[in-house]
Protein backbone atom coordinates (compact mmCIF):
# COMPACT_ATOMS: atom_id res chain seq x y z
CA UNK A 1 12.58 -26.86 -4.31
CA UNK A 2 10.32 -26.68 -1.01
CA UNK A 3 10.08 -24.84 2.30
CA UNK A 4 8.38 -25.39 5.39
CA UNK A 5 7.89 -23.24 7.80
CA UNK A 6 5.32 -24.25 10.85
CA UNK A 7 2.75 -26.61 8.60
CA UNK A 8 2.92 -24.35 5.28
CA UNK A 9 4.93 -25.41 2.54
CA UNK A 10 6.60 -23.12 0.14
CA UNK A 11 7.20 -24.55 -3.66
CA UNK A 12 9.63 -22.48 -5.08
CA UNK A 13 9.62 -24.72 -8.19
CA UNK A 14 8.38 -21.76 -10.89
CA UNK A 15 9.73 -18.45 -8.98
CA UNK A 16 11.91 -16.62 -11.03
CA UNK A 17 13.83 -15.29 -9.05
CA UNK A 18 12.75 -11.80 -9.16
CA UNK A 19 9.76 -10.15 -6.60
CA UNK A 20 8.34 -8.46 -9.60
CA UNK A 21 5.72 -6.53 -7.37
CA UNK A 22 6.10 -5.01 -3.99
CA UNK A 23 4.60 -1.87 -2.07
CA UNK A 24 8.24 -0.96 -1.26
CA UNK A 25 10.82 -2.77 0.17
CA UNK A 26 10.67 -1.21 3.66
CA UNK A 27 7.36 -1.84 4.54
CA UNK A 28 7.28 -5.26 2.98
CA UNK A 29 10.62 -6.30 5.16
CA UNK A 30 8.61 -4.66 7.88
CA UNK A 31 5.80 -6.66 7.93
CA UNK A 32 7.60 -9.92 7.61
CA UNK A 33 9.60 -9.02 10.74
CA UNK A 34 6.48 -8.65 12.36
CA UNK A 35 4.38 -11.82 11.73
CA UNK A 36 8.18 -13.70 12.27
CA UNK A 37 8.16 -12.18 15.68
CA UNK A 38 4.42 -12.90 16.50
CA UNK A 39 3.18 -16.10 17.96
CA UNK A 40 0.29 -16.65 15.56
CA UNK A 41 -1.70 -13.98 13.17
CA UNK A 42 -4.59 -13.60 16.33
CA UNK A 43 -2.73 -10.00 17.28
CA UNK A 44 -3.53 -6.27 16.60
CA UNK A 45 -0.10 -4.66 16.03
CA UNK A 46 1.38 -0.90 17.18
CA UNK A 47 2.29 -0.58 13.17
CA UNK A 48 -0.95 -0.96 12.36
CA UNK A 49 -1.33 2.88 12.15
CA UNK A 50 0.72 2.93 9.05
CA UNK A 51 -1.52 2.27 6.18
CA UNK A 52 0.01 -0.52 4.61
CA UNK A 53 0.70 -2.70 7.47
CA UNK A 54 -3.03 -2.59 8.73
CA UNK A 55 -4.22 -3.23 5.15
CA UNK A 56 -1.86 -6.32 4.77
CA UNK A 57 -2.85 -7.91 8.34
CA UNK A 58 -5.94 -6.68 9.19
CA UNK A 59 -8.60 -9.37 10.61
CA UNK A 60 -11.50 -7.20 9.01
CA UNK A 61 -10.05 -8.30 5.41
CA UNK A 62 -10.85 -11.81 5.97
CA UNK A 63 -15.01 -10.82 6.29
CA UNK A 64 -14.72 -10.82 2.34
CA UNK A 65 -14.95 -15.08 2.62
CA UNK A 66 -18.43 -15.31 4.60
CA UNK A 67 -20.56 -15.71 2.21
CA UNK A 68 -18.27 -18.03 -0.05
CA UNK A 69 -19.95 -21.19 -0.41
CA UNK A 70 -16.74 -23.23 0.79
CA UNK A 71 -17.33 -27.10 2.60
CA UNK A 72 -14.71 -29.10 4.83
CA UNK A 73 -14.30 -31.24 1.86
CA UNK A 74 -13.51 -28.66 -0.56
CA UNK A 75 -9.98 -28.14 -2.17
CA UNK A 76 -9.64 -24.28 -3.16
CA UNK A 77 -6.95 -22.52 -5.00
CA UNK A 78 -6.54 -18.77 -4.44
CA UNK A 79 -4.85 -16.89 -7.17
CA UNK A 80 -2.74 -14.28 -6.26
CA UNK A 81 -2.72 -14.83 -2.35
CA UNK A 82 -0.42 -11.71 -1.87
CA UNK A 83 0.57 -11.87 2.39
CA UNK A 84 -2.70 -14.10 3.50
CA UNK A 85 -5.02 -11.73 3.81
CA UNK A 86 -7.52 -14.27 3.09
CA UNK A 87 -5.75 -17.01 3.57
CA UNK A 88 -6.70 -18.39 6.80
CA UNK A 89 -10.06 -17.76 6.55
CA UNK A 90 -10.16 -20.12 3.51
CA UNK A 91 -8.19 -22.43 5.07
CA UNK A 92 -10.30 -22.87 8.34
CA UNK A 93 -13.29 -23.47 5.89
CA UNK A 94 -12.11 -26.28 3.62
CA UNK A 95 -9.60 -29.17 3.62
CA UNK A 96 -6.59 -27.33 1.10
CA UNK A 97 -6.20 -24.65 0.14
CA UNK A 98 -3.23 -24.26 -2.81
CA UNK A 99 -2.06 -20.45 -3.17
CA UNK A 100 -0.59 -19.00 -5.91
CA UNK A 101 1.79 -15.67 -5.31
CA UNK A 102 4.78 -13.62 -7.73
CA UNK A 103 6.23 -12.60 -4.96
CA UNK A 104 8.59 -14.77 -2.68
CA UNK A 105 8.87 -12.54 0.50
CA UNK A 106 4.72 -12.00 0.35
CA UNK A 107 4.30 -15.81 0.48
CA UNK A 108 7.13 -15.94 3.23
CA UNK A 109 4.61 -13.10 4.70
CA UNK A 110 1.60 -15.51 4.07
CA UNK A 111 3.57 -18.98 5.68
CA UNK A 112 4.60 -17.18 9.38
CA UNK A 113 1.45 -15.85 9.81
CA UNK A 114 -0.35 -19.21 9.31
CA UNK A 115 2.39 -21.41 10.34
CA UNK A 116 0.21 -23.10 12.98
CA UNK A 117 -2.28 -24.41 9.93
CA UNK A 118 -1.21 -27.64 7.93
CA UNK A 119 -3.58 -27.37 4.94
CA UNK A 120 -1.57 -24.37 3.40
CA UNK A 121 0.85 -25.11 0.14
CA UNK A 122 1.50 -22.10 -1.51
CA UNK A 123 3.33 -21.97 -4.99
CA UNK A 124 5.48 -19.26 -5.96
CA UNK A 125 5.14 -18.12 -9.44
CA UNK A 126 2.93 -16.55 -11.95
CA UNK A 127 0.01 -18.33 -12.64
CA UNK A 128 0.60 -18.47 -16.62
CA UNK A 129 3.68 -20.52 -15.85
CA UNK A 130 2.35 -22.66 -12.98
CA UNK A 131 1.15 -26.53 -14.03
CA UNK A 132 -1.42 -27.31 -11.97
CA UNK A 133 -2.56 -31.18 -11.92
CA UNK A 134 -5.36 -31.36 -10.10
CA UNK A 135 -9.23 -29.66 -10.53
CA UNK A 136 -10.54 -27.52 -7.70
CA UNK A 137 -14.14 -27.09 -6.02
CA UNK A 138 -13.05 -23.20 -5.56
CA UNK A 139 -11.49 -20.80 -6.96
CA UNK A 140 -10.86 -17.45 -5.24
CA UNK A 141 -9.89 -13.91 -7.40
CA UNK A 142 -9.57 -11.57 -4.74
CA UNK A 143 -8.44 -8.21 -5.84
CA UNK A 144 -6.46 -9.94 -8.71
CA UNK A 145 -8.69 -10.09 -11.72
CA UNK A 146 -8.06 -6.14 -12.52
CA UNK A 147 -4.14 -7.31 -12.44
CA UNK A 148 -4.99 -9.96 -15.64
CA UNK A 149 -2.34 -8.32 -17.98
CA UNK A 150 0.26 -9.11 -15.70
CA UNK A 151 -0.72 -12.76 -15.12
CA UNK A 152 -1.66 -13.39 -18.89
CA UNK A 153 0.05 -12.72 -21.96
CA UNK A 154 -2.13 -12.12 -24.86
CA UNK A 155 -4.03 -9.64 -26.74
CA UNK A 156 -7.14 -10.21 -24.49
CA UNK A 157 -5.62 -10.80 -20.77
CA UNK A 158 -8.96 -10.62 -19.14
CA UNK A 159 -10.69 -12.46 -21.13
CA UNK A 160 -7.91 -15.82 -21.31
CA UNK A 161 -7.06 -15.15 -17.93
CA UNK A 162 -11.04 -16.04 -16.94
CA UNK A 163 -10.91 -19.12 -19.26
CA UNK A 164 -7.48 -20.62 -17.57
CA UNK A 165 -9.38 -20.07 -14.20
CA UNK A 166 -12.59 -22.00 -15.19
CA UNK A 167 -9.89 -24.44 -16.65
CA UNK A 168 -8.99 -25.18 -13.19
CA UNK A 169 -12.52 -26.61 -11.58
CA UNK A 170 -14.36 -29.37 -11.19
CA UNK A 171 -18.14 -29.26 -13.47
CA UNK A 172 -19.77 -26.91 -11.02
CA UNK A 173 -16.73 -25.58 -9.76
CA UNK A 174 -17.22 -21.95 -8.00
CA UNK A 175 -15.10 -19.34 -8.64
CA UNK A 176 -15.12 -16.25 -6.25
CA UNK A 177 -14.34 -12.52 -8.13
CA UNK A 178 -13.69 -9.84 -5.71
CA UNK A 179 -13.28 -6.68 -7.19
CA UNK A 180 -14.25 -2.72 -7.65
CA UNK A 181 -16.74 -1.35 -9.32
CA UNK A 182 -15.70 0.61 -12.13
CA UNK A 183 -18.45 2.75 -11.75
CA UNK A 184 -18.87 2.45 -8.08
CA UNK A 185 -20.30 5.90 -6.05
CA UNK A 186 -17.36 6.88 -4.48
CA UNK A 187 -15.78 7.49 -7.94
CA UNK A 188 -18.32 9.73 -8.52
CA UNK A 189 -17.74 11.32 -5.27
CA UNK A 190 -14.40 11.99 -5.66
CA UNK A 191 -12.37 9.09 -4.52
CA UNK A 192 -9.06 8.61 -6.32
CA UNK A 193 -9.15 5.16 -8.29
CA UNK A 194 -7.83 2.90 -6.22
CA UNK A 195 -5.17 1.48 -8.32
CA UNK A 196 -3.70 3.82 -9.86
CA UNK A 197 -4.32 7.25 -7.50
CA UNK A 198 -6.08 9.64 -9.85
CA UNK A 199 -9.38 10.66 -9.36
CA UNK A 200 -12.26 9.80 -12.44
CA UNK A 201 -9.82 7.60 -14.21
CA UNK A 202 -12.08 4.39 -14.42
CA UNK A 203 -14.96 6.22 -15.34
CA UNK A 204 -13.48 8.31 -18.11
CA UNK A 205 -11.56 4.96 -19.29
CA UNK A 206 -8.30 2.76 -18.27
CA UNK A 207 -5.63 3.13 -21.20
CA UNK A 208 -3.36 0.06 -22.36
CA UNK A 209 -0.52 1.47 -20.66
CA UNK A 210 -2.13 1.75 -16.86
CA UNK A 211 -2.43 -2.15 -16.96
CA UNK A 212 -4.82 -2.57 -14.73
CA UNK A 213 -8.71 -2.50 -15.31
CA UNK A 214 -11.95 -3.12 -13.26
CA UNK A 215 -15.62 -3.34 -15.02
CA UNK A 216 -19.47 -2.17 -14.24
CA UNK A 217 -22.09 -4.91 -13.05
CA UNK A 218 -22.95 -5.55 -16.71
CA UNK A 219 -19.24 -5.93 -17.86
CA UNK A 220 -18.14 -8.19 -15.08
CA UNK A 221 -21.06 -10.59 -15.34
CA UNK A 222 -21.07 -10.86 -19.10
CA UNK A 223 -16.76 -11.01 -19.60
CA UNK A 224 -17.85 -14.13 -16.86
CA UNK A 225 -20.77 -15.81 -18.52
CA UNK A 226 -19.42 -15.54 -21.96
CA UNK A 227 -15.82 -17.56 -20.84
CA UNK A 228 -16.52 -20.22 -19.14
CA UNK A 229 -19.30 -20.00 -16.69
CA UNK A 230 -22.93 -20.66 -16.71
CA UNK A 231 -24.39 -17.84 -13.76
CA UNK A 232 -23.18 -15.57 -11.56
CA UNK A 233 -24.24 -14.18 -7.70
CA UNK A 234 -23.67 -11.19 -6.82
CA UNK A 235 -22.76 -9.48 -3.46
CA UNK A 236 -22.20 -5.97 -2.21
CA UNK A 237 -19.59 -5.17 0.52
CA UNK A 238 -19.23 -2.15 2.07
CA UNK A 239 -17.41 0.56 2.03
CA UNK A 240 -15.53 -2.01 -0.26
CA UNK A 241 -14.41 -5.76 -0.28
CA UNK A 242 -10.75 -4.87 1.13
CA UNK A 243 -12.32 -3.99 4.96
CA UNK A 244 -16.10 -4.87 4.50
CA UNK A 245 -18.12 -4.41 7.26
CA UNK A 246 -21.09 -5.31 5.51
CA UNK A 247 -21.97 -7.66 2.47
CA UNK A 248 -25.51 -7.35 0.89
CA UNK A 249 -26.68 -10.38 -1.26
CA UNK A 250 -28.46 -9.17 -4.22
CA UNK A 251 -31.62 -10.73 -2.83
CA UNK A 252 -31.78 -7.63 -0.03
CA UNK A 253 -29.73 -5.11 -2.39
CA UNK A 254 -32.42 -2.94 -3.68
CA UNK A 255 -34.86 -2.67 -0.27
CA UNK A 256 -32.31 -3.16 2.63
CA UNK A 257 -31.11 0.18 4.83
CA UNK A 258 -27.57 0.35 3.51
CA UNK A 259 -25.09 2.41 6.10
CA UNK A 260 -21.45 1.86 5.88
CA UNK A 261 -18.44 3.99 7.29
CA UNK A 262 -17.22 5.85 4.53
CA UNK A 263 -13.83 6.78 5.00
CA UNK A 264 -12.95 3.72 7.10
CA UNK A 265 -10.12 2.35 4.66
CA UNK A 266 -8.19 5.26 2.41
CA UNK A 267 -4.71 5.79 2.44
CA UNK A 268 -5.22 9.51 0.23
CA UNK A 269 -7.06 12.25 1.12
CA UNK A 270 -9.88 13.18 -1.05
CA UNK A 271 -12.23 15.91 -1.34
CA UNK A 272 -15.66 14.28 -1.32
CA UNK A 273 -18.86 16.15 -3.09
CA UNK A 274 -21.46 14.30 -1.40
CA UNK A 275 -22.53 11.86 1.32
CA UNK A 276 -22.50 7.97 -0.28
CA UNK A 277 -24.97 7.07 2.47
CA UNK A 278 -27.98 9.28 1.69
CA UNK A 279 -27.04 9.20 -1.97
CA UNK A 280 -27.74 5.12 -1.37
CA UNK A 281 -30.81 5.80 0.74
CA UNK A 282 -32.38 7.85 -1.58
CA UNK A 283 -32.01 4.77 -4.22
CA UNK A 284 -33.74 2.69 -1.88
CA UNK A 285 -36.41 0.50 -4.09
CA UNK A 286 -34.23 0.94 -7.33
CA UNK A 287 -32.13 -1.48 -9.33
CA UNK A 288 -28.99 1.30 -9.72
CA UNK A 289 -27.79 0.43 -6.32
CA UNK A 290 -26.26 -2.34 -7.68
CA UNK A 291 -25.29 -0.42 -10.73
CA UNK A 292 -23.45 1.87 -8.47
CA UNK A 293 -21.95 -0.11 -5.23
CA UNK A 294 -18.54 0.50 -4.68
CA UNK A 295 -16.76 -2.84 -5.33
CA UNK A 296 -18.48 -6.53 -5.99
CA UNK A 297 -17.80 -10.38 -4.77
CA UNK A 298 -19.48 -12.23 -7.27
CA UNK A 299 -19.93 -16.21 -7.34
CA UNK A 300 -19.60 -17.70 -10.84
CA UNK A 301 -20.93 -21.24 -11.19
CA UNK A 302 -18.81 -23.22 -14.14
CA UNK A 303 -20.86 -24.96 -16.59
């Protein structure tokens, strides 16, 4: 079964049925009255002071795709689209663009505020269920990989879920990982973890039952290289990749004057023991920056 609203199609062909994930019904319902009611997604809205609904429809999340290596001729899925965050942005760079989202009213979300684009077919579903027939040029993970026990069921989610994803490009496919750092600074500094709202809980170690998980620089490149992909790129955005105002390349990492807002995009207060900016500026030169930035976009290259 399909649905079309403006030039986005809706497949509703492997929903369940069920929204399994949702930041709360109220919110949710509010931001699909809003993008219903709005003539196109090029608007700054009053709501926007409420945390959720500026994270959700922010223009500042889309600065994550800039350095994505993505051509006119390129077909990309994006896995987990949630509400289109990114959406657009992918879709003004490439031919299709092929989302995959759990959650029903997200994708409804996603469709209104990109009605007026015609290269938008998003399927509805969890990706472990999902038959895909066609191999992409990109492949985007944006804030999803850390979710991989809820898309995959095994004994090593992670893992199987980065071997279906390389399953689904082209030789020399791309595959874009945005993520945080499991040992990024403002851990250190205090910041709760930003999945599950306790402070130090990546660093000490996720249990089975949070079921979520994020990785260091050497954990993320090496669960990549050793399952399916032949190198990895990294970048840096700051303060994060959910509302980067900067991305570093790892060519200009070590030697570059790094300044970022620090508190720009944090829904909890926290008591922070030190200033991420000088602690990065006294690195300056040294290798550990990228040890230690806060979240990653890395570009994996299948073999």
């Amino acid at each position: 079964m399909t649905e079309k609203i403006g030039g986005v199609i809706l497949n509703y062909d492997y929903y369940s049925g069920q929204d399994l994930y949702s930041d709360g019904d109220a919110v949710e319902e509010k931001i699909l009255s809003i993008v219903k009611k709005e003539s196109g997604y090029e608007f700054v809205n009053d709501a926007y002071g409420e945390w959720a609904v500026m994270y959700h429809l922010s223009r500042q999340r889309e600065n994550i795709v800039e350095p994505m290596d993505i051509r006119k001729t390129d077909e990309v899925l994006e896995i987990g689209a949630g509400m289109g965050a990114v959406t657009g942005a992918l879709a003004r760079k490439c031919r299709k663009v092929d989302c995959i989202e759990l959650s029903k009213r997200r994708s409804l979300v996603n469709a209104y505020r990109h009605r007026t684009l015609s290269n938008i077919e998003i399927l509805v579903g969890n990706f472990q269920d999902i038959r895909l027939e066609k191999k992409y040029d990109v492949v985007t993970l944006i804030g999803v990989l850390e979710y991989g026990y809820h898309y995959i069921d095994s004994e090593r989610p992670y893992e199987d879920f980065i071997r279906k994803v390389s399953s689904c490009l082209k030789p020399g496919g791309r595959l874009y990982v945005a993520i945080e750092n499991k040992l990024g600074l403002k851990y250190f500094a205090g910041y709760h973890e930003d999945h599950l709202g306790r402070p130090f809980v990546g660093l000490e170690g996720y249990r089975k039952s949070d079921k979520v998980k994020t990785f260091s620089h050497s954990q993320l490149k090496r669960l990549l290289l050793e399952n399916g992909f032949a190198s990895t790129y990294f970048y840096y955005p700051f303060p994060d990749y959910k509302l980067p105002t900067v991305i570093y390349s790892d060519d200009v990492i070590e030697n570059v004057d790094i300044d970022f807002p620090e508190q720009s995009n944090y829904d909890l207060p926290v008591l922070q023991n030190f200033n991420m900016n000088k602690v990065f500026e006294s690195l300056k030169g040294a290798s550990e920056r990228r040890m230690l930035a806060n979240s990653f976009l890395v570009e994996a290259v299948k073999g």
